[in-house]
Protein backbone atom coordinates (compact mmCIF):
# COMPACT_ATOMS: atom_id res chain seq x y z
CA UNK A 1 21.45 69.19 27.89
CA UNK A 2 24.20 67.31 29.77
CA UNK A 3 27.30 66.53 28.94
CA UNK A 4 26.75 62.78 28.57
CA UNK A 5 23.49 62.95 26.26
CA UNK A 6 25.36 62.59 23.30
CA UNK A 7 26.88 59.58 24.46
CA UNK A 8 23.16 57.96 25.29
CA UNK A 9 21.80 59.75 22.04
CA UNK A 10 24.83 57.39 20.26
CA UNK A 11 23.74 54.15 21.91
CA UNK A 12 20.19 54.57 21.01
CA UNK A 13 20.90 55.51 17.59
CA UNK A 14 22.93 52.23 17.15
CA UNK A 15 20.55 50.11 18.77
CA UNK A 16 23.32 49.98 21.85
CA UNK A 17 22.12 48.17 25.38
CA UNK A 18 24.85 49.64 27.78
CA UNK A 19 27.20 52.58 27.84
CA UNK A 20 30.93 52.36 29.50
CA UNK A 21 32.45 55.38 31.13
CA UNK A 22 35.55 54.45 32.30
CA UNK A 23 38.87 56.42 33.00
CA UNK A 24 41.63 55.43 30.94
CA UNK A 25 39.28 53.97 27.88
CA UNK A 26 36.98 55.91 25.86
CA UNK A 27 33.40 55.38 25.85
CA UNK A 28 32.12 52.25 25.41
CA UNK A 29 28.90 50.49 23.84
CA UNK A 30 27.25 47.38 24.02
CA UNK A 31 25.80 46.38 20.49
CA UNK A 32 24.17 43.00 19.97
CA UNK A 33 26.12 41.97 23.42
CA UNK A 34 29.10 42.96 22.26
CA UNK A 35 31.49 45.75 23.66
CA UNK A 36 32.67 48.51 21.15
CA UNK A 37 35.22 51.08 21.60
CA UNK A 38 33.75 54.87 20.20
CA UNK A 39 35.92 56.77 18.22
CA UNK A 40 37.22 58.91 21.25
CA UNK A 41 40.09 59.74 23.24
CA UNK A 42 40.66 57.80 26.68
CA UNK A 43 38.66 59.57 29.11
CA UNK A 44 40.30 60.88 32.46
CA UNK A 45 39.02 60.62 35.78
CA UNK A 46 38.12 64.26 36.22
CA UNK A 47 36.30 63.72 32.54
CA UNK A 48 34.16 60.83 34.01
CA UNK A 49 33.55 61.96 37.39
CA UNK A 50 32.30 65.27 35.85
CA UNK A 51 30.17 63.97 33.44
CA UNK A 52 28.65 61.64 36.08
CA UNK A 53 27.78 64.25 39.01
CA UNK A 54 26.35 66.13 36.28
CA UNK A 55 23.49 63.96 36.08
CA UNK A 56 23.45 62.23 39.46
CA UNK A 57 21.02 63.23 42.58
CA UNK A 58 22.48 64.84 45.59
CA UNK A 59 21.58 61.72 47.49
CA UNK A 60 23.36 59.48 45.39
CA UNK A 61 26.48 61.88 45.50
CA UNK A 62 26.67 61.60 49.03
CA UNK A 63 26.74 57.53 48.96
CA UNK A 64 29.07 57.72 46.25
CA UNK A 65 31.74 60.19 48.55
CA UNK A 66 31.13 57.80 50.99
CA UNK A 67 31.09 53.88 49.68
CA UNK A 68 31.97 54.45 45.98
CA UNK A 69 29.50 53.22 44.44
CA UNK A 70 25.71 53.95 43.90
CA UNK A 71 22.71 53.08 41.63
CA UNK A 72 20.20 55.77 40.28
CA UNK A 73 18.10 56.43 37.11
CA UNK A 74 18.33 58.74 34.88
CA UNK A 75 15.96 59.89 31.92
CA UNK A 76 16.70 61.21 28.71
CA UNK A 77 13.35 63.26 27.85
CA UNK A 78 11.12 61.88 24.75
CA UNK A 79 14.35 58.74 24.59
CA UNK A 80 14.74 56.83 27.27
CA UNK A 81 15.25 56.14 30.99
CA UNK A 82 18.58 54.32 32.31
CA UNK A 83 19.51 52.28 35.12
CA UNK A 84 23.30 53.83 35.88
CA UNK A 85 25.75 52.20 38.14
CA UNK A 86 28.31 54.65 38.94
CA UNK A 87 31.43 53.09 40.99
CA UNK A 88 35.54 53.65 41.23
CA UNK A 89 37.42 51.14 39.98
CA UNK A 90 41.60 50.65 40.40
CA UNK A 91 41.81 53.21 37.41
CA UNK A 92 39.26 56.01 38.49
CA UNK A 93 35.78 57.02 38.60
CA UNK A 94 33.40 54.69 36.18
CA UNK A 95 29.90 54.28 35.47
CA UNK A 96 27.65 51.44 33.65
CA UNK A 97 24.31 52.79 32.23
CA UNK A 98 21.44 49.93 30.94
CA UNK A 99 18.94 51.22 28.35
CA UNK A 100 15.31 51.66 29.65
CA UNK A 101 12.95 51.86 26.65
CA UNK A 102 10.10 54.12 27.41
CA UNK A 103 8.02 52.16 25.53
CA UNK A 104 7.49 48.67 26.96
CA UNK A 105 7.80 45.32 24.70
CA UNK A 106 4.74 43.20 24.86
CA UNK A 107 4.74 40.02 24.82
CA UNK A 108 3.71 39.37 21.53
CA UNK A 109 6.96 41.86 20.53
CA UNK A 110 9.11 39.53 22.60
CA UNK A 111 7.34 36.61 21.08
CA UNK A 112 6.90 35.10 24.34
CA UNK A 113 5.73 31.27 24.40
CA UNK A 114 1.84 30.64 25.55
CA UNK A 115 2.87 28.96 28.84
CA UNK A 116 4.71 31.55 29.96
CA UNK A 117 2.14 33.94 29.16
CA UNK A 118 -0.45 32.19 30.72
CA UNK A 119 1.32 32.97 33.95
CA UNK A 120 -0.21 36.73 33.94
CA UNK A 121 -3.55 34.57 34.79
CA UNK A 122 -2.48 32.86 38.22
CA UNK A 123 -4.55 34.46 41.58
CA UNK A 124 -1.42 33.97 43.82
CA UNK A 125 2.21 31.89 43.99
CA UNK A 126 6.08 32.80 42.96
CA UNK A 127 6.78 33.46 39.35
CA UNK A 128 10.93 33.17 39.10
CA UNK A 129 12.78 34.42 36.01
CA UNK A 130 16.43 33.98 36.35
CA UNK A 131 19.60 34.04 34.21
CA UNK A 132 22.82 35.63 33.95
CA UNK A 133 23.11 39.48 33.96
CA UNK A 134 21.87 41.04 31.04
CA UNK A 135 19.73 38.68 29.61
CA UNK A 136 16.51 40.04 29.32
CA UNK A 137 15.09 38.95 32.96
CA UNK A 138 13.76 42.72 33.76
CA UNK A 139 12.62 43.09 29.91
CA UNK A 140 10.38 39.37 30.22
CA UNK A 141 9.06 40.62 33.81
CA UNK A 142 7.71 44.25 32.71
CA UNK A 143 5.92 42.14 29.64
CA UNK A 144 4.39 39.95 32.01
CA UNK A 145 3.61 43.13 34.43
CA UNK A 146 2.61 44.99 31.65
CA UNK A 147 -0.30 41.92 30.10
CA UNK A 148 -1.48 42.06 33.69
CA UNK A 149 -2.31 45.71 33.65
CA UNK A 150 -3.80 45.69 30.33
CA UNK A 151 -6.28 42.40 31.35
CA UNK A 152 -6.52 42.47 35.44
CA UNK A 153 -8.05 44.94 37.46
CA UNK A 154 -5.66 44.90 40.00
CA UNK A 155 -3.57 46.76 42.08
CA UNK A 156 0.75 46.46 41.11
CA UNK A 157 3.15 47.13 43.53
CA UNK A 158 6.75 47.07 42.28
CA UNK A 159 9.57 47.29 44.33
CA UNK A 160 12.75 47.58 42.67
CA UNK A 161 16.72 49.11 43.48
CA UNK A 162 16.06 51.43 41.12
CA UNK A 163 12.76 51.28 39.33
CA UNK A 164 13.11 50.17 35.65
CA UNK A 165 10.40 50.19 33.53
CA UNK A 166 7.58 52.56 34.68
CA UNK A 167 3.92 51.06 33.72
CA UNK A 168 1.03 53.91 33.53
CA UNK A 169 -2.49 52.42 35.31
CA UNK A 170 -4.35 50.83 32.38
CA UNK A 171 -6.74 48.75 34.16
CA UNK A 172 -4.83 48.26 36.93
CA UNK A 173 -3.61 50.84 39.02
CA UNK A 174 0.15 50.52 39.40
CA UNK A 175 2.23 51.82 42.30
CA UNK A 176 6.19 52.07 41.36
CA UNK A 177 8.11 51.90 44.90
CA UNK A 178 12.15 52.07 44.48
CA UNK A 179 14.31 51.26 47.26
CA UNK A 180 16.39 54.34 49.01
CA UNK A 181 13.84 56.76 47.72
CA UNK A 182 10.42 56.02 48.76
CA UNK A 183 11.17 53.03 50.98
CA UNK A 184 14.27 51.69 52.92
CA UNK A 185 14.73 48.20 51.63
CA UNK A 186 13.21 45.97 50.48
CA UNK A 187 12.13 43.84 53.12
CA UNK A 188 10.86 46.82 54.89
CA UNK A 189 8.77 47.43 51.35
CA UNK A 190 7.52 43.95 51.71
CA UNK A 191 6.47 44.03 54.39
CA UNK A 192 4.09 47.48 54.39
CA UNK A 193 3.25 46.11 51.09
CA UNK A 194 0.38 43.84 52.79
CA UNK A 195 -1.06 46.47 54.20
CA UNK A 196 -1.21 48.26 50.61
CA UNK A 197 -4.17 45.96 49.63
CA UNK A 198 -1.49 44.54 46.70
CA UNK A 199 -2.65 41.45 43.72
CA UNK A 200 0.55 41.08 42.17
CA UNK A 201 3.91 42.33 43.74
CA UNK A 202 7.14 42.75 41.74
CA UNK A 203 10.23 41.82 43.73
CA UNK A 204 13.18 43.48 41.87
CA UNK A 205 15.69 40.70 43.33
CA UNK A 206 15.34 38.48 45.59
CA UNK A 207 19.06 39.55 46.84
CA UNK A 208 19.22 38.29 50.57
CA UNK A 209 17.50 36.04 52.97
CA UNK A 210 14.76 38.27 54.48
CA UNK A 211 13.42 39.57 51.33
CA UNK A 212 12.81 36.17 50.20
CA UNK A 213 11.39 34.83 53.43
CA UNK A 214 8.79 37.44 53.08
CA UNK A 215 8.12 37.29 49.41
CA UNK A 216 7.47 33.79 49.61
CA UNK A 217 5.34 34.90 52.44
CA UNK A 218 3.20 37.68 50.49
CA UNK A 219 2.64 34.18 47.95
CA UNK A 220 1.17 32.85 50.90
CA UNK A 221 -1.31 35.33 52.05
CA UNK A 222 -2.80 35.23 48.36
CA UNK A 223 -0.44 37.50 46.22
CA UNK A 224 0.94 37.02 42.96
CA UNK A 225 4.83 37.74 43.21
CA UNK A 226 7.53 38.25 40.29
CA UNK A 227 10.80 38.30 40.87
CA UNK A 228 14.42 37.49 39.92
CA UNK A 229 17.09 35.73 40.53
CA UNK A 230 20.68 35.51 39.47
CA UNK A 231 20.96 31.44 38.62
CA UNK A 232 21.42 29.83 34.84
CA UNK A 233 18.56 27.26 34.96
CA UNK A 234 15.65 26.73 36.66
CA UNK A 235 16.87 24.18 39.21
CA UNK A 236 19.55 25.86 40.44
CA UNK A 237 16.76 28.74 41.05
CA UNK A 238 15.12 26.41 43.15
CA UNK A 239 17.78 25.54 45.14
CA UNK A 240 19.76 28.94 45.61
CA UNK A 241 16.36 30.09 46.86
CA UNK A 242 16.72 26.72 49.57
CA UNK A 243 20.29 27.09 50.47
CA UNK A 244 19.99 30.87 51.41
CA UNK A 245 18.24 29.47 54.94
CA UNK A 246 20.65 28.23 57.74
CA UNK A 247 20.29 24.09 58.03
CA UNK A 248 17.25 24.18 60.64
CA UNK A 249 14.77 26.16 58.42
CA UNK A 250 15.56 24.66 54.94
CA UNK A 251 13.11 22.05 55.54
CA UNK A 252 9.90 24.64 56.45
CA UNK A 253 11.41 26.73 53.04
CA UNK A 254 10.84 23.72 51.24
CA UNK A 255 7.33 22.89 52.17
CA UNK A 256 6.82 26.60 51.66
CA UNK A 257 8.32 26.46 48.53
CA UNK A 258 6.68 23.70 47.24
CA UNK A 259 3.00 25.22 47.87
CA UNK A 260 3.90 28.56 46.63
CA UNK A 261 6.03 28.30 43.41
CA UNK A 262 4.48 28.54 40.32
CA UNK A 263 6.74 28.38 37.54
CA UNK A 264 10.61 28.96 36.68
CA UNK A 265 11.55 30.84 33.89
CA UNK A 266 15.31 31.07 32.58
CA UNK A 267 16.06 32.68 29.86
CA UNK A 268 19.51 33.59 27.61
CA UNK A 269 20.02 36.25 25.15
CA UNK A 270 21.48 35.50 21.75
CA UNK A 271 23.37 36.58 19.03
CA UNK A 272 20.73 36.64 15.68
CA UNK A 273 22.24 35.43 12.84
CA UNK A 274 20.99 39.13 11.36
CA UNK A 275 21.16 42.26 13.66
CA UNK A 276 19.57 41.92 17.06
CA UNK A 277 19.05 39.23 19.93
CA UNK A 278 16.52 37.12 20.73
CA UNK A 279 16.22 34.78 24.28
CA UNK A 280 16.08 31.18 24.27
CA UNK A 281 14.16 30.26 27.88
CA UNK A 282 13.80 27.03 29.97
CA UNK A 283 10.45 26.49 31.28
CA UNK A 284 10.22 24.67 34.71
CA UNK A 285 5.96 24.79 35.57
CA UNK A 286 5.24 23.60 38.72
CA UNK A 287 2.81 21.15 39.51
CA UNK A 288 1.98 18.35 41.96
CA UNK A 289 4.93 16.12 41.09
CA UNK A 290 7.73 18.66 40.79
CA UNK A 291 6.56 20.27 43.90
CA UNK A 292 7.01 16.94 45.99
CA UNK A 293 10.57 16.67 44.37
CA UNK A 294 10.94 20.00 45.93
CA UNK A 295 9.20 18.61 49.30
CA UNK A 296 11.55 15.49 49.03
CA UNK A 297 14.95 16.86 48.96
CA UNK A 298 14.88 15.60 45.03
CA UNK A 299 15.64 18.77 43.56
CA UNK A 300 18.23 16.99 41.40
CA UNK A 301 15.40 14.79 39.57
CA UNK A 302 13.55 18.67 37.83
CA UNK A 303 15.45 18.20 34.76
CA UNK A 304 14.36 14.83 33.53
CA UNK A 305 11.07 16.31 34.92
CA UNK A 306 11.38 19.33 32.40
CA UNK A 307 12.13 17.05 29.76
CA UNK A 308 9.41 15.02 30.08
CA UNK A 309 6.77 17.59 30.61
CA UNK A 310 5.73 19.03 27.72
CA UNK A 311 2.76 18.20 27.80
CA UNK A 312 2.68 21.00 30.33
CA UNK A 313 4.53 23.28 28.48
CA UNK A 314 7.88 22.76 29.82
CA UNK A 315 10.79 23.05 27.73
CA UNK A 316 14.41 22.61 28.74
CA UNK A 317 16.88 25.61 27.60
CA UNK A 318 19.02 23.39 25.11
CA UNK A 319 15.38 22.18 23.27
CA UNK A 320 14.89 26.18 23.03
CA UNK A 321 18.16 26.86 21.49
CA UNK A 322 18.08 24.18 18.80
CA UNK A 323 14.57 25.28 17.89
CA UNK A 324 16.30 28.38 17.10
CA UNK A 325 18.97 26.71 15.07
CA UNK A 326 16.45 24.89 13.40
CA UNK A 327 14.73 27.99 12.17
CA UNK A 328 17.48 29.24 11.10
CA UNK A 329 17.49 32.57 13.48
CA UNK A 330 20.87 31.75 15.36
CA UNK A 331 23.97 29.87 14.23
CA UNK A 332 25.33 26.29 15.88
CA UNK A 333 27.81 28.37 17.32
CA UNK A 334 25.81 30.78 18.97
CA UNK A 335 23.71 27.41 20.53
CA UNK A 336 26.57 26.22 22.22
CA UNK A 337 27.95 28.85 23.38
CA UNK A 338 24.56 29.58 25.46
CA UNK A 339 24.32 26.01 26.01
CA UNK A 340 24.63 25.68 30.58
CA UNK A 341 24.91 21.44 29.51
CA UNK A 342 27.56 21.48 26.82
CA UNK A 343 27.57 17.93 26.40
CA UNK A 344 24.30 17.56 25.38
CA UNK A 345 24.10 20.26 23.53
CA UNK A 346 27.00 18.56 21.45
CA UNK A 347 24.88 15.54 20.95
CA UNK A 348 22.19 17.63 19.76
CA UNK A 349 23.88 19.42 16.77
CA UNK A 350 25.39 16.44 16.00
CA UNK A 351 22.19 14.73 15.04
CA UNK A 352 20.82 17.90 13.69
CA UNK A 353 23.98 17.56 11.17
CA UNK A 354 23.38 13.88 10.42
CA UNK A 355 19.34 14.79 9.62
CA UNK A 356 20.89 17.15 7.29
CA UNK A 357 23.20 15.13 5.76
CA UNK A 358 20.39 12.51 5.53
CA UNK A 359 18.03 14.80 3.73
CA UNK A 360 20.96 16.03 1.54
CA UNK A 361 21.11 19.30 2.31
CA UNK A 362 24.13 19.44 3.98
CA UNK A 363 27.10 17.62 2.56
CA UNK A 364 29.45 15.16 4.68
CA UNK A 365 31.97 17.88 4.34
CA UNK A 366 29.73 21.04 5.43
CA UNK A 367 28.60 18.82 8.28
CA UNK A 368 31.74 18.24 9.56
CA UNK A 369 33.00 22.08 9.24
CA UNK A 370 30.10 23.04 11.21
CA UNK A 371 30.34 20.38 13.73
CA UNK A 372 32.38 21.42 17.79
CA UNK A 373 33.04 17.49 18.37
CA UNK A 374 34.19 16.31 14.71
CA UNK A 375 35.19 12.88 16.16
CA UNK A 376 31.56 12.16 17.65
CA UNK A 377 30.05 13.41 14.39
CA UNK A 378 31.88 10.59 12.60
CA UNK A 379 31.15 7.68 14.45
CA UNK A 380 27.69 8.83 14.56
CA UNK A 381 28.08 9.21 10.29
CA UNK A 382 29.52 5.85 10.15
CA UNK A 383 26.54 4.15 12.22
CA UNK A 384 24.28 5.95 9.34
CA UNK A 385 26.13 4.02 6.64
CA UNK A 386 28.05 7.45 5.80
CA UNK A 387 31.61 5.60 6.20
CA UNK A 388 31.68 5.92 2.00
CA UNK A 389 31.33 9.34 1.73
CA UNK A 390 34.06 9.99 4.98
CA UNK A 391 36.23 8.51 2.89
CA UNK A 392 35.83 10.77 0.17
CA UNK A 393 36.45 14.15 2.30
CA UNK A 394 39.65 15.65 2.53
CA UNK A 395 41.14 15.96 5.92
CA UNK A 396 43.41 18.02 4.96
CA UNK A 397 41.01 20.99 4.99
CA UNK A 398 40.84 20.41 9.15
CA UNK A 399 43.42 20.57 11.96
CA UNK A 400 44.03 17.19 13.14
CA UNK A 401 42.98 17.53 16.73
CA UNK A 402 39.55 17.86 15.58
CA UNK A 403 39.58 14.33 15.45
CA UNK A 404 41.36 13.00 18.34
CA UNK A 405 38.88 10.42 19.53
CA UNK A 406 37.62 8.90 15.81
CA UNK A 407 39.08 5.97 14.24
C-alpha cells in the first residue's frame, strides 16, 4: 500500500471531494466544498514529493523534473480512481487529487431534469456543460455518457487529459482514449477519431482553438459531441466558444455554431442545508430562434430567450436555485451566493419573503433577518400594506446599514 492511501482512505470515509498535499500545511480535505485542515503536522517538501513519486508513472516524473507540473490518475483498488494534479508551488512540491467514484451516478441518482436527459437521444450536434471548476460538469457528462451506453448501440469515444470516469461496454461499446498516453492531443485524437467509425464523442475540454474547430466539425459530419467548458452561464459558453477565432473566421464559427449546437448546460454545486451538495443548472436548448440570435451577432438577447422558453424546457440558473430554496433543500444564503446575476437574485428572495409573510408563515421580523437587501424588502412590505407591522419590529435587533436606502 502507498504511503498516501490513508490519506484517500480518509477522504472517502468522510465523504471528502479533493485531497491537498502541500508543503508547509498538513493535509487537506474538501468536505461539502469546503477546505479542512487534518489533524497532522505541516508536511515538508521531501514529505510531499515522496509521497507523490510514490504513486506517479515514470512518464509523468519526467514532465514533472522538467515543467513542474503534470496530471495523471491514480486508482485506489476496490475505492476509487483520482484525477491528481501534482505541481510546485512558491513553498514546495504540491499535489491536488479529485475523487473518481468507481461507480458512476445515473441520472436518476443525480436527479437530473427530463430535458437534459432527453439530450442522450439526439443523432448528432454539440452538447456544452460548463461552470466553474468543481461543479459537477465531468460528474453530469459521464451520466449522460453512461444513459447512452445503457439505451444506444453505439460506439463512445472519449477523449479526455486524463480519463475520468471509465464506462464498461453495456450496449455500446466504449473506447476510453486519454491524452499523452494513447494519443498526443487532443486535436490529433479528433481528428483519427472519424476514422474510428465514432456516434457520440466526449471532448474532455474544449481548451484551445483547434480542438474546438474540429469538434464542432465531428458535429458536422453526423456525431454527437459532449464537452466542457470553463464559463458560468450558458451565454457566455456561446460566446467564449466565438471569441476563441481571430476576427475573419468568427462569422463562419457562427453559422457553424448555430447549425450544430444543441443545448447548453450550466450547472453550480451547492451547499445542502443537511450533509451533501446538490447542482442547480441553467438550461439554454437550442432551437430555430436562439440559433439565428447566434447567426445574428445577438448573443446578448439568449437570456430573455431562456426565460421565456420553458415551454422548451429551458430554465435560467437563478429559477433553479430558488426552486431549491423553495423546497427547502438549500438556504437563501446559499442561493445568492451561487447566484452569477446578484441583483435579480435579490429581487427574487425578496418576494419569496413577502409570499411568506403573506401566507403567515414567516413573520415581518424573520423576513427581514433573512433578507441580503433589508431596505428593498421594506419598500416592497410597505407596497403590501405591511407598513403596520414595520412599525412594530425592533430595529434595534439589526445594524443600521442594513437599511441605508429605506425611508
Amino acid at each position: 500500500m502507498a504511503a498516501i492511501d490513508k490519506f484517500l482512505h480518509f477522504t472517502v470515509d468522510n465523504r471528502g471531494s479533493d485531497l491537498h498535499l502541500k508543503t508547509g500545511t498538513p493535509p487537506l480535505v474538501r468536505i461539502d466544498g469546503e477546505l479542512q485542515k487534518l489533524k497532522h503536522d505541516p508536511m515538508s517538501g521531501e514529505q510531499v514529493k515522496n509521497l507523490i513519486y510514490e504513486i506517479m508513472p515514470e512518464r509523468n516524473q519526467r514532465e514533472y523534473e522538467a515543467v513542474n507540473d503534470t496530471d495523471f490518475t491514480y486508482q485506489l483498488e476496490d475505492v476509487a480512481r483520482w484525477r491528481t494534479n501534482a505541481y510546485h508551488d512558491l513553498q514546495g512540491p504540491a499535489v491536488a487529487m479529485r475523487l473518481i467514484p468507481f461507480d458512476i451516478m445515473t441520472v436518476e441518482d443525480l436527479g437530473l431534469p427530463k430535458p437534459i436527459v432527453d439530450l442522450t437521444e439526439l443523432p448528432k450536434g454539440i452538447v456544452l456543460c460548463c461552470g466553474p471548476t468543481g461543479c459537477g460538469k465531468s460528474t453530469t457528462l459521464a451520466a449522460l455518457l453512461h444513459e447512452v451506453n445503457r439505451r444506444r448501440n453505439d460506439h463512445i469515444i472519449t477523449i479526455e487529459d486524463p480519463v475520468e470516469f471509465v464506462h464498461e461496454s453495456e450496449k455500446c461499446i466504449v473506447s476510453h482514449r486519454q491524452v499523452g498516453t494513447h494519443c498526443e492531443s487532443f486535436k490529433r485524437a479528433l481528428r483519427e477519431a472519424l476514422r474510428e467509425d465514432p456516434d457520440v464523442i466526449l471532448v474532455g475540454e474544449m481548451r484551445d482553438l483547434e480542438t474546438t474547430a474540429l469538434a464542432i466539425q465531428c458535429a458536422e459530419t453526423g456525431h454527437l459531441v459532449f464537452s466542457t467548458v470553463h464559463t458560468t452561464t450558458a451565454t457566455s459558453s456561446v460566446n467564449r466558444i466565438i471569441d476563441q477565432f481571430p476576427p475573419d473566421q468568427q462569422e463562419q464559427i457562427r453559422m457553424m455554431l448555430a447549425g450544430t449546437l444543441k443545448a447548453v448546460i450550466a450547472q453550480t454545486l451547492c451547499r445542502r442545508k443537511k450533509k451533501g451538495r446538490v447542482a442547480a443548472f441553467e438550461i439554454l436548448y437550442v432551437h430555430s430562434a436562439v440559433a439565428n440570435q447566434i447567426r445574428e451577432k445577438k448573443t446578448y438577447q439568449l437570456p430573455s430567450i431562456i426565460q421565456t422558453g420553458k415551454k422548451y424546457g429551458m430554465c435560467m440558473m437563478n429559477d433553479s436555485l430558488m426552486e431549491l430554496v423553495k423546497d427547502g433543500i438549500i438556504t437563501m444564503e446559499e442561493a445568492y451566493y451561487n447566484a452569477v446575476d446578484k441583483q435579480d437574485m435579490n429581487e427574487r428572495t425578496n418576494r419569496y419573503l413577502v409570499q411568506q409573510v403573506s401566507s403567515d408563515e414567516m413573520s415581518v421580523t424573520e423576513a427581514l433577518k433573512q433578507s441580503f437587501f433589508k431596505s428593498s424588502l421594506i419598500n416592497k412590505l410597505r407596497e403590501e400594506g405591511y407598513g403596520k407591522a414595520l412599525k412594530k419590529v425592533d430595529f434595534n435587533e439589526f445594524d443600521k446599514t442594513d437599511f441605508l436606502g429605506s425611508d
